[in-house]
Protein backbone atom coordinates (compact mmCIF):
# COMPACT_ATOMS: atom_id res chain seq x y z
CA UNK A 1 -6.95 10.03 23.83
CA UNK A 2 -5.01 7.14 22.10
CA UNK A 3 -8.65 5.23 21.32
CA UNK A 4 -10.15 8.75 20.09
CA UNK A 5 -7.58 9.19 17.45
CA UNK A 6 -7.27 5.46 16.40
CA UNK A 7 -11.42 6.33 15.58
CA UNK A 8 -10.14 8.38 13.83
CA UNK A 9 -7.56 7.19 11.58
CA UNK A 10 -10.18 4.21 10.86
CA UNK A 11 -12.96 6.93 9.71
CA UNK A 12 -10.19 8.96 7.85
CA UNK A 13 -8.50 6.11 6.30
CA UNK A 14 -11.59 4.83 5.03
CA UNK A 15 -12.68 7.72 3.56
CA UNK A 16 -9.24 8.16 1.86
CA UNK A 17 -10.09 3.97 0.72
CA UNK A 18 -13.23 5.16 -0.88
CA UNK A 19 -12.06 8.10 -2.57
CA UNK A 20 -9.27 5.72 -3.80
CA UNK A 21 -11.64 3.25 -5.35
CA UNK A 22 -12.57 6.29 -7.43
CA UNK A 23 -9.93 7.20 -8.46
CA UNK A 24 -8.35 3.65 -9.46
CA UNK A 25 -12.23 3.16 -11.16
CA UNK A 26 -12.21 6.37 -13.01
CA UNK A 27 -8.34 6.08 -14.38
CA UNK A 28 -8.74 2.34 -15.91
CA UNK A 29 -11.84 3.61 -17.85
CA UNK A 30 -10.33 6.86 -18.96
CA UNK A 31 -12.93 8.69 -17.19
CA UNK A 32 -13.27 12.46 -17.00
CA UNK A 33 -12.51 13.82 -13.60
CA UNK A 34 -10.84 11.12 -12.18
CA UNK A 35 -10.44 12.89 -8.90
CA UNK A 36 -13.33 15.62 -8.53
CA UNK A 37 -16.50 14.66 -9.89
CA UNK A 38 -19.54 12.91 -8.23
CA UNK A 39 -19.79 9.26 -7.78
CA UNK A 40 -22.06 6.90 -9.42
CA UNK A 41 -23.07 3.87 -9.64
CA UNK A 42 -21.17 1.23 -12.47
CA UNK A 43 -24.02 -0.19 -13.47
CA UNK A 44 -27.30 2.32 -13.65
CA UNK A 45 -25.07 5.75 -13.86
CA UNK A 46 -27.12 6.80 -10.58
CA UNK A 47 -25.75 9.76 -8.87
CA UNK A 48 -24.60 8.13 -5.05
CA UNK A 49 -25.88 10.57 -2.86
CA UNK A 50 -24.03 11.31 0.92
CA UNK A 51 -25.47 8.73 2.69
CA UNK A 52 -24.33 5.90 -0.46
CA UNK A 53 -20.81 7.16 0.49
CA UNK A 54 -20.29 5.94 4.16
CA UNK A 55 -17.17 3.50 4.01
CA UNK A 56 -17.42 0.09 4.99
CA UNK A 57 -20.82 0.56 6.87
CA UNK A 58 -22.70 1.00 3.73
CA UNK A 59 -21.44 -2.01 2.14
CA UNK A 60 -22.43 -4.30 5.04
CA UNK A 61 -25.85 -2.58 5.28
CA UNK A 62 -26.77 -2.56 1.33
CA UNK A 63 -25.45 -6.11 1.66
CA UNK A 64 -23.20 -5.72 -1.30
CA UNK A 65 -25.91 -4.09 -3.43
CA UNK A 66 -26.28 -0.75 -4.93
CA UNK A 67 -29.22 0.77 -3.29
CA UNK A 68 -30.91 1.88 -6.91
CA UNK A 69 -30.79 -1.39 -9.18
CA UNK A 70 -29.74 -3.79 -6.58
CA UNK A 71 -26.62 -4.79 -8.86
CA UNK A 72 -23.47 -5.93 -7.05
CA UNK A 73 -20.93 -3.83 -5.84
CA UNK A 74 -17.44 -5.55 -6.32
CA UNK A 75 -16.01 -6.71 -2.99
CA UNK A 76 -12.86 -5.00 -4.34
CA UNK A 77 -14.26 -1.43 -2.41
CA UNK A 78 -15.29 -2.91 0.26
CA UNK A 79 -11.45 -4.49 0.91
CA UNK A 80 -10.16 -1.29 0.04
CA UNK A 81 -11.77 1.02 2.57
CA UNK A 82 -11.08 -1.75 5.01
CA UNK A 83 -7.49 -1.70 4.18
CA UNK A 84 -6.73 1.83 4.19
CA UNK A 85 -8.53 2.28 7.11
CA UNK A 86 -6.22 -0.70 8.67
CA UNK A 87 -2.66 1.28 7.10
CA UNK A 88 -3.78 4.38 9.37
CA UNK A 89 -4.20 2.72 12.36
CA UNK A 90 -1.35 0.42 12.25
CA UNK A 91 0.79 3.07 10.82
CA UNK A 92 -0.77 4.81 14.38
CA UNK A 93 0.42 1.65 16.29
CA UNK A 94 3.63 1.82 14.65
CA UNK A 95 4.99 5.26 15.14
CA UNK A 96 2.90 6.73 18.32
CA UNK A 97 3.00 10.46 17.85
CA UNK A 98 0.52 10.87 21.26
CA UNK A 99 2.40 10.86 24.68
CA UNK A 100 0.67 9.84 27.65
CA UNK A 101 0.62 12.88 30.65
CA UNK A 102 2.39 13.00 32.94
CA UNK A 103 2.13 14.76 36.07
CA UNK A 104 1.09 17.63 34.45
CA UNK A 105 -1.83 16.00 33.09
CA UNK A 106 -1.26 17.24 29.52
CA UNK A 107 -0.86 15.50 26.13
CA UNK A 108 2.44 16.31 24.12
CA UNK A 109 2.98 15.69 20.50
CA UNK A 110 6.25 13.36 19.58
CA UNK A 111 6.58 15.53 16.29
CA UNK A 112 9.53 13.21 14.92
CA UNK A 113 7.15 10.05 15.34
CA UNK A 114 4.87 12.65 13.78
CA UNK A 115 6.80 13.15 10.31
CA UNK A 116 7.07 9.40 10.45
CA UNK A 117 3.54 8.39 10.59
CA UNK A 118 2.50 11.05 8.36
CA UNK A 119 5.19 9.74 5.55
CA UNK A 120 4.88 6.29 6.38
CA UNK A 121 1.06 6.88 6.16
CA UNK A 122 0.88 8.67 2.98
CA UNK A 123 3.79 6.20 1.02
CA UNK A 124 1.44 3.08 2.75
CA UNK A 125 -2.04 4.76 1.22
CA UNK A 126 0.18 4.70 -2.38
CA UNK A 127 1.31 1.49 -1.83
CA UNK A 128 -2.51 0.16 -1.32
CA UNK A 129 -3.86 2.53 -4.48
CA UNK A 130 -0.74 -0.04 -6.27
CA UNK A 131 -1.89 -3.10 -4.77
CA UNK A 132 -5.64 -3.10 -5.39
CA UNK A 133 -5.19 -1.55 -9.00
CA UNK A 134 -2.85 -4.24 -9.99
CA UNK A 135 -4.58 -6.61 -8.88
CA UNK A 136 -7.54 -6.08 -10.75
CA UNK A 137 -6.28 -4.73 -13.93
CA UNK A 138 -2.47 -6.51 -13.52
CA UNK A 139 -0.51 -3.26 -14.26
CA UNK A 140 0.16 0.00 -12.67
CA UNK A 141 -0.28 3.57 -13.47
CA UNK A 142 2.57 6.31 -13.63
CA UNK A 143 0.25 8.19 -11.66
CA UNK A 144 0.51 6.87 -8.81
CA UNK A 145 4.11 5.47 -8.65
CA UNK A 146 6.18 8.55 -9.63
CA UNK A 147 4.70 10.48 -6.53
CA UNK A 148 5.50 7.30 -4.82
CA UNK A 149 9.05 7.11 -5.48
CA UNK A 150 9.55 10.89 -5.07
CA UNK A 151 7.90 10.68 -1.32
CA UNK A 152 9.60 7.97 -0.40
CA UNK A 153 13.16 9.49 -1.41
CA UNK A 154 12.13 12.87 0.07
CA UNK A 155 10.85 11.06 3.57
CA UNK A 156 14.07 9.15 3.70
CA UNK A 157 15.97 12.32 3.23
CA UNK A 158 14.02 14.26 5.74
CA UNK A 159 13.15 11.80 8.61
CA UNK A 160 17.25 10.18 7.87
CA UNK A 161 15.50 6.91 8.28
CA UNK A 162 18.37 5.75 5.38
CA UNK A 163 21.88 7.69 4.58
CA UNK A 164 22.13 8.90 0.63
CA UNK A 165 24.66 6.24 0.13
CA UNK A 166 22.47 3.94 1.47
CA UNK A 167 19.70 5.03 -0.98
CA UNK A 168 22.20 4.73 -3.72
CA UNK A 169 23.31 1.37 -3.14
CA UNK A 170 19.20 0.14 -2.67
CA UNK A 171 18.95 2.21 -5.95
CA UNK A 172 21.73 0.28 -7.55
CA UNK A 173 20.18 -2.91 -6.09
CA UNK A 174 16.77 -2.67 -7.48
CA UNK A 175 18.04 -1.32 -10.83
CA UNK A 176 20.15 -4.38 -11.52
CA UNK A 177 17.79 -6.99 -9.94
CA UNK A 178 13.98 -5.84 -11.08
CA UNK A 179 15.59 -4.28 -14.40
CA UNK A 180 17.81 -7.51 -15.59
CA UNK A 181 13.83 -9.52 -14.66
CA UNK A 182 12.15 -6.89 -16.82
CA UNK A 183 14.68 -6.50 -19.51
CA UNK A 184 15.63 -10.18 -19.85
CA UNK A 185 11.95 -11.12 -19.99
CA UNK A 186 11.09 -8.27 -21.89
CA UNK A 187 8.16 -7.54 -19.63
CA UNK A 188 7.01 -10.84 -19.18
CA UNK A 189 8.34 -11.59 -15.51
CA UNK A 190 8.03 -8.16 -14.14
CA UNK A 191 6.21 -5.15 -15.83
CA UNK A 192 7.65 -1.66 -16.06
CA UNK A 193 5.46 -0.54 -12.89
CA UNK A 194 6.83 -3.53 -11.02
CA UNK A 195 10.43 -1.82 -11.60
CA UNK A 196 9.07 1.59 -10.67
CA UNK A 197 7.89 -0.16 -7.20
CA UNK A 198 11.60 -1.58 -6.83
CA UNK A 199 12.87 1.37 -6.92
CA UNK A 200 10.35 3.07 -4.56
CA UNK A 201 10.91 0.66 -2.18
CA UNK A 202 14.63 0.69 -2.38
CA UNK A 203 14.29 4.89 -1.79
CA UNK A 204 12.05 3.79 1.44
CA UNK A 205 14.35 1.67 3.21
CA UNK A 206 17.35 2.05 2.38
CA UNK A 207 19.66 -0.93 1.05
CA UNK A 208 19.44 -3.40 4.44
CA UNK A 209 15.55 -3.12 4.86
CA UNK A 210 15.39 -3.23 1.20
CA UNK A 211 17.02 -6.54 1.17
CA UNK A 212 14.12 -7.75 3.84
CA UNK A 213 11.38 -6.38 1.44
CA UNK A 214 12.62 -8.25 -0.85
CA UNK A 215 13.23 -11.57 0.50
CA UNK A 216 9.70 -11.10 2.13
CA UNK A 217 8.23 -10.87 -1.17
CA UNK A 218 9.75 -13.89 -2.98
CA UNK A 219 9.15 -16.12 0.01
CA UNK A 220 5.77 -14.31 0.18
CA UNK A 221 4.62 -14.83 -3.89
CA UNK A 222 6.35 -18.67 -3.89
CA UNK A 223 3.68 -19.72 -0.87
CA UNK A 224 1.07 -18.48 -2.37
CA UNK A 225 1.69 -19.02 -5.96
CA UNK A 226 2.48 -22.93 -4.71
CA UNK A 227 -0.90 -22.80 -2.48
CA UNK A 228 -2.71 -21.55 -5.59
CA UNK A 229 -1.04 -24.47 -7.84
CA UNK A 230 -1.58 -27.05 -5.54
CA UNK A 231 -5.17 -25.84 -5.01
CA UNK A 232 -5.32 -25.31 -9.60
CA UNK A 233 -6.24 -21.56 -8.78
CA UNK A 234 -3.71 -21.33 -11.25
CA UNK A 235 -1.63 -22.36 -14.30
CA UNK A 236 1.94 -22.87 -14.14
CA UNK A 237 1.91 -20.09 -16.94
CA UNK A 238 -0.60 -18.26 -15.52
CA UNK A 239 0.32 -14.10 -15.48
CA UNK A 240 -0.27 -13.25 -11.57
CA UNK A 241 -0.02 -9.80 -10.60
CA UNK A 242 4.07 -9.50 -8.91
CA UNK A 243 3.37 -5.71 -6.78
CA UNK A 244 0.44 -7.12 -4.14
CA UNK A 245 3.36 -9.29 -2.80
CA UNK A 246 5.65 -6.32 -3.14
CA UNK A 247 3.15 -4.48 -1.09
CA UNK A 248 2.84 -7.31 1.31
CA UNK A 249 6.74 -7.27 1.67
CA UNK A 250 6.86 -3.46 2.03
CA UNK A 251 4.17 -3.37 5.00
CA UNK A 252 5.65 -6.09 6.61
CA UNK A 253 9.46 -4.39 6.27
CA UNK A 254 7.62 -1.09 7.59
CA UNK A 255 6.01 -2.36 10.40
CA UNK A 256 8.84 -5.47 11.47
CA UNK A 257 11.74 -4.71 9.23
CA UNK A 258 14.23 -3.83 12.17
CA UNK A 259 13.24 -6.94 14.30
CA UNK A 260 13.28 -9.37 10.91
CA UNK A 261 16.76 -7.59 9.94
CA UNK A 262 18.35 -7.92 13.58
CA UNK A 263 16.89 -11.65 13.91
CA UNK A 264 18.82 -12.63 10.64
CA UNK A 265 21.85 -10.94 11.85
CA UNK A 266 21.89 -12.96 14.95
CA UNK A 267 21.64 -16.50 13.05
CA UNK A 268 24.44 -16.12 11.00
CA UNK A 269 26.52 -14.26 13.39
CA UNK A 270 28.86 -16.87 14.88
């Protein structure tokens, strides 16, 4: 049963990746419809029939290629499905919903881990939408983050993963570190989305697993920024986009936030 589902979640979160490359395509270029409407192709405006729609599969088979003009299809969709695809199953992985029979020989639903893989699931599909559209167009629509900060308040609220004073404190956290960036930069360190995302993330976790986000993030964006110097992928006044690496930090916090927080707490515990 457990390797049915996890097929499943793949297929599903796929399909969610693809319909978020859509979305994230159709938003940046002001497009009619960004969420019904058919697909087509960038390049030739060719309606993408069914079978142009399969995720991941039809990018390895078409090689890359749009099946009409032969024109490249960015390796951005291709990362995306993969990705989404990935959050469902881990998300699986992380919060098993599926117990195992027992002498009865019958499957029973763990509807707590339930409401947690479903939330964690839905904020983590957000969360990728954020990553993959700032990293290609280095900011971050409203559409996507005030849903995100309003499910990740109400899943706190309703799964008590995080006590409201908790929230408050990660609130008051992420107001006064992201906003003093933002404000005494004016926009320049950390864009107005990248405070949104703060304060998602502080609503997520709570002010503890907050602080691990965090701290994952920074240590996260120096390596690479210092792997992409050292390598002159980049400028030292280059603008990189900051919310992958809050992304990164949030998935990481999500998936090994307790063991990271309780490791910590044993090194600098006499």
């Amino acid at each position: 049963m457990t390797v049915i589902i996890s097929i499943f979640l793949v297929i599903l979160g796929a399909s969610v990746g693809s319909f978020l490359s859509v979305v994230i395509y159709r938003l940046e270029h002001k497009q009619k419809g960004a969420i019904l409407g058919r697909s087509r192709c960038p390049h030739c405006k060719k309606t993408l029939g069914t079978y142009d729609l399969i995720p991941i599969l039809n990018y390895i088979l078409l090689r890359g290629k749009c099946r009409y003009c032969g024109e490249p299809i960015s390796l951005n969709y291709f990362f995306l499905e993969l990705s989404t695809a990935l959050v469902f199953l881990l998300m699986f992985f992380r919060f098993p919903f599926i117990i195992e029979p027992g002498t009865n020989a019958l499957y029973t639903v763990d509807w707590t881990a339930f409401l947690q893989f479903l939330f964690y699931t839905i904020d983590g599909t957000l969360l990728i939408a954020v990553f993959f559209y700032d990293l290609q167009y280095v900011k971050i629509p409203d559409v996507f983050m005030f849903p995100l900060i309003f499910l990740c308040l109400l899943g706190s609220l309703i799964l008590n993963s995080a006590d409201f004073p908790s929230l408050l404190i990660a609130l008051l956290i992420a107001l006064v570190f992201f906003g003093s960036q933002f404000w005494l930069s004016k926009g320049e360190w950390l864009g107005e989305g990248d405070l949104y995302l703060g304060i998602a993330m502080a609503f997520l976790f709570g002010w503890k697993l907050f602080l691990v986000s965090v701290s994952l993030t920074y240590i996260l964006g120096a390596v690479i920024s210092a792997i992409l110097l050292a390598a002159r992928k980049l400028k030292a006044k280059s603008k990189i986009p900051f919310a992958p690496f809050m992304v990164f930090g949030a998935f990481a916090t999500i998936l090994y936030g307790q063991e990271i927080l309780q490791w910590y707490i044993k090194i600098v515990t006499p």
